[in-house]
N, C-alpha and C. Protein backbone atom coordinates (compact mmCIF):
# COMPACT_ATOMS: atom_id res chain seq x y z
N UNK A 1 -3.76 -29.72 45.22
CA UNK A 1 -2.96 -30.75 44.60
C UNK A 1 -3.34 -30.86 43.13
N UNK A 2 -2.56 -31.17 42.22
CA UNK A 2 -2.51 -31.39 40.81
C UNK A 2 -1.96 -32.52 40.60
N UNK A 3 -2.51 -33.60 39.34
CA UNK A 3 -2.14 -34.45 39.20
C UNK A 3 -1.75 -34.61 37.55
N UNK A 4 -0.25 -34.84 37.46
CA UNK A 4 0.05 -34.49 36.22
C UNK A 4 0.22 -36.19 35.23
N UNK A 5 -0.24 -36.43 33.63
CA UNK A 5 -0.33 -37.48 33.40
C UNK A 5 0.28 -37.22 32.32
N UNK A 6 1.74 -38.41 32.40
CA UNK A 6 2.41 -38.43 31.40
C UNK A 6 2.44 -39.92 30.14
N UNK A 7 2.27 -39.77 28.84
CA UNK A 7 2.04 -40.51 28.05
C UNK A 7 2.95 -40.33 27.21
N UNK A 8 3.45 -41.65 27.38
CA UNK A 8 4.70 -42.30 26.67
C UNK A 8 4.56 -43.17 25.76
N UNK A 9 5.16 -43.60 24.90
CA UNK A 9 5.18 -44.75 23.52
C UNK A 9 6.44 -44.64 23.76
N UNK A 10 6.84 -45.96 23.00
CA UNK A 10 8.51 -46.26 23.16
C UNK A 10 8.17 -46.86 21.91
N UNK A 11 9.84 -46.87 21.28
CA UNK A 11 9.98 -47.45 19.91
C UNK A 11 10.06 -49.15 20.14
N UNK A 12 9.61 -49.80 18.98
CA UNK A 12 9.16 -51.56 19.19
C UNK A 12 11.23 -51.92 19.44
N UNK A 13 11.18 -52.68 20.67
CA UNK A 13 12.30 -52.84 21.16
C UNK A 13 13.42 -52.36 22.21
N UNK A 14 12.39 -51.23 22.21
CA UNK A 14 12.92 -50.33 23.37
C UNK A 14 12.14 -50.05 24.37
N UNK A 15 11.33 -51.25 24.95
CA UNK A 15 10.66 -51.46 25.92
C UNK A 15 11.49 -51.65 27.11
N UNK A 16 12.24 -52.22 27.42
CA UNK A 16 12.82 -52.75 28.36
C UNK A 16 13.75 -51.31 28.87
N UNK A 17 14.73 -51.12 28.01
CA UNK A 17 14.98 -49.70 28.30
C UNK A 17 14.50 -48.62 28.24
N UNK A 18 13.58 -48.44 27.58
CA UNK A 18 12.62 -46.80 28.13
C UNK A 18 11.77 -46.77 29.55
N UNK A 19 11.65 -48.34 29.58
CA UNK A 19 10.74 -48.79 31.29
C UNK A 19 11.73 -48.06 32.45
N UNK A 20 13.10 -48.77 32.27
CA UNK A 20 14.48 -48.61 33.26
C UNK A 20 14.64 -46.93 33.30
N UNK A 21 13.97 -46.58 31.98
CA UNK A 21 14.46 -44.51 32.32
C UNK A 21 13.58 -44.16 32.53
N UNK A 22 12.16 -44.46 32.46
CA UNK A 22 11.14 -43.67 33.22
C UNK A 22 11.13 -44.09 34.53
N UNK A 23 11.05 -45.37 34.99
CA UNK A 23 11.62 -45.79 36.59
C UNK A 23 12.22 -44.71 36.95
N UNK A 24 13.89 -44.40 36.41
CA UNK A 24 14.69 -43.54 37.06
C UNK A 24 14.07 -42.14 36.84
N UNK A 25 13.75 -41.65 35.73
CA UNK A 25 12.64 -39.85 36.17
C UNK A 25 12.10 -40.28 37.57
N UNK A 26 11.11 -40.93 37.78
CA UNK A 26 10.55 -40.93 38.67
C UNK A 26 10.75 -40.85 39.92
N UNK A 27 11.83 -41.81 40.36
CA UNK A 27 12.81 -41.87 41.20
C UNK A 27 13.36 -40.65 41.35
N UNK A 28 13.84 -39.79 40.77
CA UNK A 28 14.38 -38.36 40.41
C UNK A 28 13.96 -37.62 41.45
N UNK A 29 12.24 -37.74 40.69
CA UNK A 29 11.40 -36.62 41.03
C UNK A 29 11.31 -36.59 42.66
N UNK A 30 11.09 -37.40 43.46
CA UNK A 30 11.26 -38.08 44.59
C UNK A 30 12.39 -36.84 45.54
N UNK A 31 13.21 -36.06 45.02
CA UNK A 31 13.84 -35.55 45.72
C UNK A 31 13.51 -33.34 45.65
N UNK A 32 12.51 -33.39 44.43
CA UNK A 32 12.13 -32.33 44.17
C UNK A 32 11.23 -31.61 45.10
N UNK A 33 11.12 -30.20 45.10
CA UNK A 33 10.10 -29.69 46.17
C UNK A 33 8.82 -29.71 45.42
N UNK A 34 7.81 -30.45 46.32
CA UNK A 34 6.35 -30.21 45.45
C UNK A 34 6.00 -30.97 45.36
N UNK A 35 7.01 -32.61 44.67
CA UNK A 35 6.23 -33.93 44.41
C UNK A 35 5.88 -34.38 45.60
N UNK A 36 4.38 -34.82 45.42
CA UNK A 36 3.98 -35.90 46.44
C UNK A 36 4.07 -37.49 45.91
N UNK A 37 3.56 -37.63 44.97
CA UNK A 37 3.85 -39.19 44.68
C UNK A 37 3.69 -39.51 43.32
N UNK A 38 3.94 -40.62 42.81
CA UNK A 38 3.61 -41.16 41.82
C UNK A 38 3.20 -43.04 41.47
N UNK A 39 2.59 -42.92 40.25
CA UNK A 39 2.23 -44.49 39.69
C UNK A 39 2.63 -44.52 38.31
N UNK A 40 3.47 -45.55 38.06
CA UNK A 40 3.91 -46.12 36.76
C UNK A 40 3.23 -47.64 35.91
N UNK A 41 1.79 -47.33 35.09
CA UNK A 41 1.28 -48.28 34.31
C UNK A 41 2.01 -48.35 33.31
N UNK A 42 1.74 -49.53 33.04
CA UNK A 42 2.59 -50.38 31.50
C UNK A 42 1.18 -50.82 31.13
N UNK A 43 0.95 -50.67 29.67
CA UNK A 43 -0.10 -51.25 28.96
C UNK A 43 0.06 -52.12 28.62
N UNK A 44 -0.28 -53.29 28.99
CA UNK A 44 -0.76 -55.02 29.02
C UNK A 44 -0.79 -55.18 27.44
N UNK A 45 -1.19 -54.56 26.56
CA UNK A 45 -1.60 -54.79 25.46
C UNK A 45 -0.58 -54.44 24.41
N UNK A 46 0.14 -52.99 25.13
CA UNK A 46 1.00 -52.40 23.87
C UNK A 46 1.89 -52.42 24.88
N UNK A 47 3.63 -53.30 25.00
CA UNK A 47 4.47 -52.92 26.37
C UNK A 47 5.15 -51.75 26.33
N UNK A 48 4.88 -50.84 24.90
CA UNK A 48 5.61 -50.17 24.65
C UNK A 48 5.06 -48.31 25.38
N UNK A 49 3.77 -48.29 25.58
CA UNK A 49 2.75 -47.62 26.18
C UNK A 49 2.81 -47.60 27.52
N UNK A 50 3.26 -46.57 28.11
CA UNK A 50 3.72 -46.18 29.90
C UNK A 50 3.00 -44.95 29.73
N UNK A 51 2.39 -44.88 31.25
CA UNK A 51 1.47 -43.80 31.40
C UNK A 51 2.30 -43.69 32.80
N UNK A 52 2.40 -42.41 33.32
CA UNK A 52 3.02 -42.14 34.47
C UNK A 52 2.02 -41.28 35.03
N UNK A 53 1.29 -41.02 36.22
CA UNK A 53 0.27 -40.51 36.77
C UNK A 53 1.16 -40.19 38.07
N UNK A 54 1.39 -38.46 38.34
CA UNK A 54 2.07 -38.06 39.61
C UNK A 54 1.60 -36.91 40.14
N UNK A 55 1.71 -37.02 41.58
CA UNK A 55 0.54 -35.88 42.62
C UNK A 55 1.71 -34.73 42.72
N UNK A 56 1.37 -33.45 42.33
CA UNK A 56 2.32 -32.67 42.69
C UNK A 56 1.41 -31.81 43.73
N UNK A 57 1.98 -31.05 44.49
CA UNK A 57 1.47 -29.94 45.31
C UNK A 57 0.81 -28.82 44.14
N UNK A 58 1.57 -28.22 43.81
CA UNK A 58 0.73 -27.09 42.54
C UNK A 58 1.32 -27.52 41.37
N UNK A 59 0.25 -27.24 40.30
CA UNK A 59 1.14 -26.79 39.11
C UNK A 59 2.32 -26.24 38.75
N UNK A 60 2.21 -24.74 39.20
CA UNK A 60 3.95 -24.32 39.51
C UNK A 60 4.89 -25.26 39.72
N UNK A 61 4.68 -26.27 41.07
CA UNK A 61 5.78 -26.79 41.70
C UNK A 61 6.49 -28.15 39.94
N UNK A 62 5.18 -28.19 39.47
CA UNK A 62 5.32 -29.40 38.58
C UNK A 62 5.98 -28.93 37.28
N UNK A 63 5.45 -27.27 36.83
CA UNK A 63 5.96 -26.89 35.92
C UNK A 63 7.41 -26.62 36.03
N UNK A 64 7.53 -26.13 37.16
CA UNK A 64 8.75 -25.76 37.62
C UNK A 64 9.88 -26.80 37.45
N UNK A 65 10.21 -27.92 38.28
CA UNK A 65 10.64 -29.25 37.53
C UNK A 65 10.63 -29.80 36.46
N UNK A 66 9.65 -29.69 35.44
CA UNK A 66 9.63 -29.80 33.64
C UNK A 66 10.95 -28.88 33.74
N UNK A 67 10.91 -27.78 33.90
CA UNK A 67 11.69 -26.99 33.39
C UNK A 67 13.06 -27.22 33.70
N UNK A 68 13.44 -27.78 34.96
CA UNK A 68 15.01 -27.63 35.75
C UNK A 68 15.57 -29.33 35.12
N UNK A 69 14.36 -30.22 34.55
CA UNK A 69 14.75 -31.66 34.44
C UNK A 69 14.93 -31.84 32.98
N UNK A 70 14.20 -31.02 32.24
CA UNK A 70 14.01 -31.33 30.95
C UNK A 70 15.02 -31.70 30.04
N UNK A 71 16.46 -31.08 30.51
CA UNK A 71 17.74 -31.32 30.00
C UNK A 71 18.60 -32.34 30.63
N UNK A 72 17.84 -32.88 31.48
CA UNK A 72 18.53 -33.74 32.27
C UNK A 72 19.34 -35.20 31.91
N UNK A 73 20.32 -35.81 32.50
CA UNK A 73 21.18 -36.74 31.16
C UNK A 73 19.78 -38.28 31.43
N UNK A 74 18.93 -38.02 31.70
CA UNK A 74 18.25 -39.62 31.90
C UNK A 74 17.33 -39.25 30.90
N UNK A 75 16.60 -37.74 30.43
CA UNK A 75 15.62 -37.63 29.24
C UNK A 75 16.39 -37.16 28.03
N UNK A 76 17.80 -37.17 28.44
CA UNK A 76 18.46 -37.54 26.86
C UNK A 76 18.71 -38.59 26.51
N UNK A 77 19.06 -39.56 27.53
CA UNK A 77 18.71 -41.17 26.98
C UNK A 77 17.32 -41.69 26.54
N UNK A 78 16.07 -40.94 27.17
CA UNK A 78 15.08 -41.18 27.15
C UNK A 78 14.31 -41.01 25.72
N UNK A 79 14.50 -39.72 25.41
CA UNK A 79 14.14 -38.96 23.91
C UNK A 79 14.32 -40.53 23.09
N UNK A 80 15.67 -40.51 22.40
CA UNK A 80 15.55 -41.02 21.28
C UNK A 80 14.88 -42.44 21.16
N UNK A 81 14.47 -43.13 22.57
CA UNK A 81 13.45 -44.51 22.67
C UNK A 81 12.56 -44.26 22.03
N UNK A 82 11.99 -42.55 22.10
CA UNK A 82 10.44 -42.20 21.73
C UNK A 82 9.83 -42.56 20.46
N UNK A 83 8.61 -43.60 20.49
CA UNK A 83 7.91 -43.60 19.10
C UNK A 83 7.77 -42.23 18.68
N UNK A 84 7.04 -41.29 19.96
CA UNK A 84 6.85 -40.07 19.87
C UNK A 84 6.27 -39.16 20.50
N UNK A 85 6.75 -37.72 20.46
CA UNK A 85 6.80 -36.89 22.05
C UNK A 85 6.04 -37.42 22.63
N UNK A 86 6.52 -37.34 24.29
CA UNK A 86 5.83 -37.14 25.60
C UNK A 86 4.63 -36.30 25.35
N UNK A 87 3.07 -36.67 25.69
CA UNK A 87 2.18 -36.22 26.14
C UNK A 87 1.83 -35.58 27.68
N UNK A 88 1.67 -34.46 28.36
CA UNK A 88 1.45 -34.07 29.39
C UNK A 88 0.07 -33.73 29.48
N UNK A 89 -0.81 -34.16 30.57
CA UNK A 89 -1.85 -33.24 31.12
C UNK A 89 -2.13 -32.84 32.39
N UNK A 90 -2.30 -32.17 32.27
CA UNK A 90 -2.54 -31.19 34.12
C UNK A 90 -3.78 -31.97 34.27
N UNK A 91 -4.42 -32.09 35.20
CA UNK A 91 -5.89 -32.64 35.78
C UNK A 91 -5.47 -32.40 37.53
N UNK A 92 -6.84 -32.06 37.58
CA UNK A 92 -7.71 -31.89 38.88
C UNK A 92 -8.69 -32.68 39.04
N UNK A 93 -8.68 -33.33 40.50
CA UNK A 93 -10.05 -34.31 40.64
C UNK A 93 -11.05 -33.50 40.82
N UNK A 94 -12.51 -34.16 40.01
CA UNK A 94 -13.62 -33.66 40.04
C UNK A 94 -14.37 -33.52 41.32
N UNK A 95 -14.65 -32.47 42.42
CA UNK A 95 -15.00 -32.53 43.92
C UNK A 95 -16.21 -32.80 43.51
N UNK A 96 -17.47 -32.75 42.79
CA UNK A 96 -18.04 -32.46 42.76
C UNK A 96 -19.44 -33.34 42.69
């Protein structure tokens, strides 16, 4: 399992609607092969700061979806909210 972490900023005012389109990615993803789950934080401090933390089966399965969603009409509404690009990181829990 891979757990992929996405970091978002939204432009001041476009909180409310960049919340409603990352909800819906998420929701999305929900029907893809590979996702196992996800969590959507809002930063208490900045509302504009969403971190999305989601379990995929492999990397592949996750990269794979970047790729088939990326054009998709909910991250073309999504884009222009952006203070600025989406951050991605792959992570693996530490077994150790």
């Amino acid at each position: 399992m891979i757990t992929v972490v996405w970091d978002t900023w939204l432009k001041p005012g476009k909180e409310d609607e960049g919340l409603r389109l990352t909800r819906q990615v998420w929701s999305d993803m929900r029907r893809f092969d590979g996702y196992i789950s996800h969590r959507i934080l809002v930063d208490q401090e900045t509302p504009g700061h969403i971190i999305a933390v989601a379990n995929w089966r492999s990397r592949a399965d996750a990269d794979a979806v970047r790729e088939h969603y990326r054009d998709s009409e909910t991250i073309r509404q999504l884009t222009p909210l952006l203070a600025r690009p989406r951050e991605r990181w792959m992570t693996r829990e530490d077994q150790g």
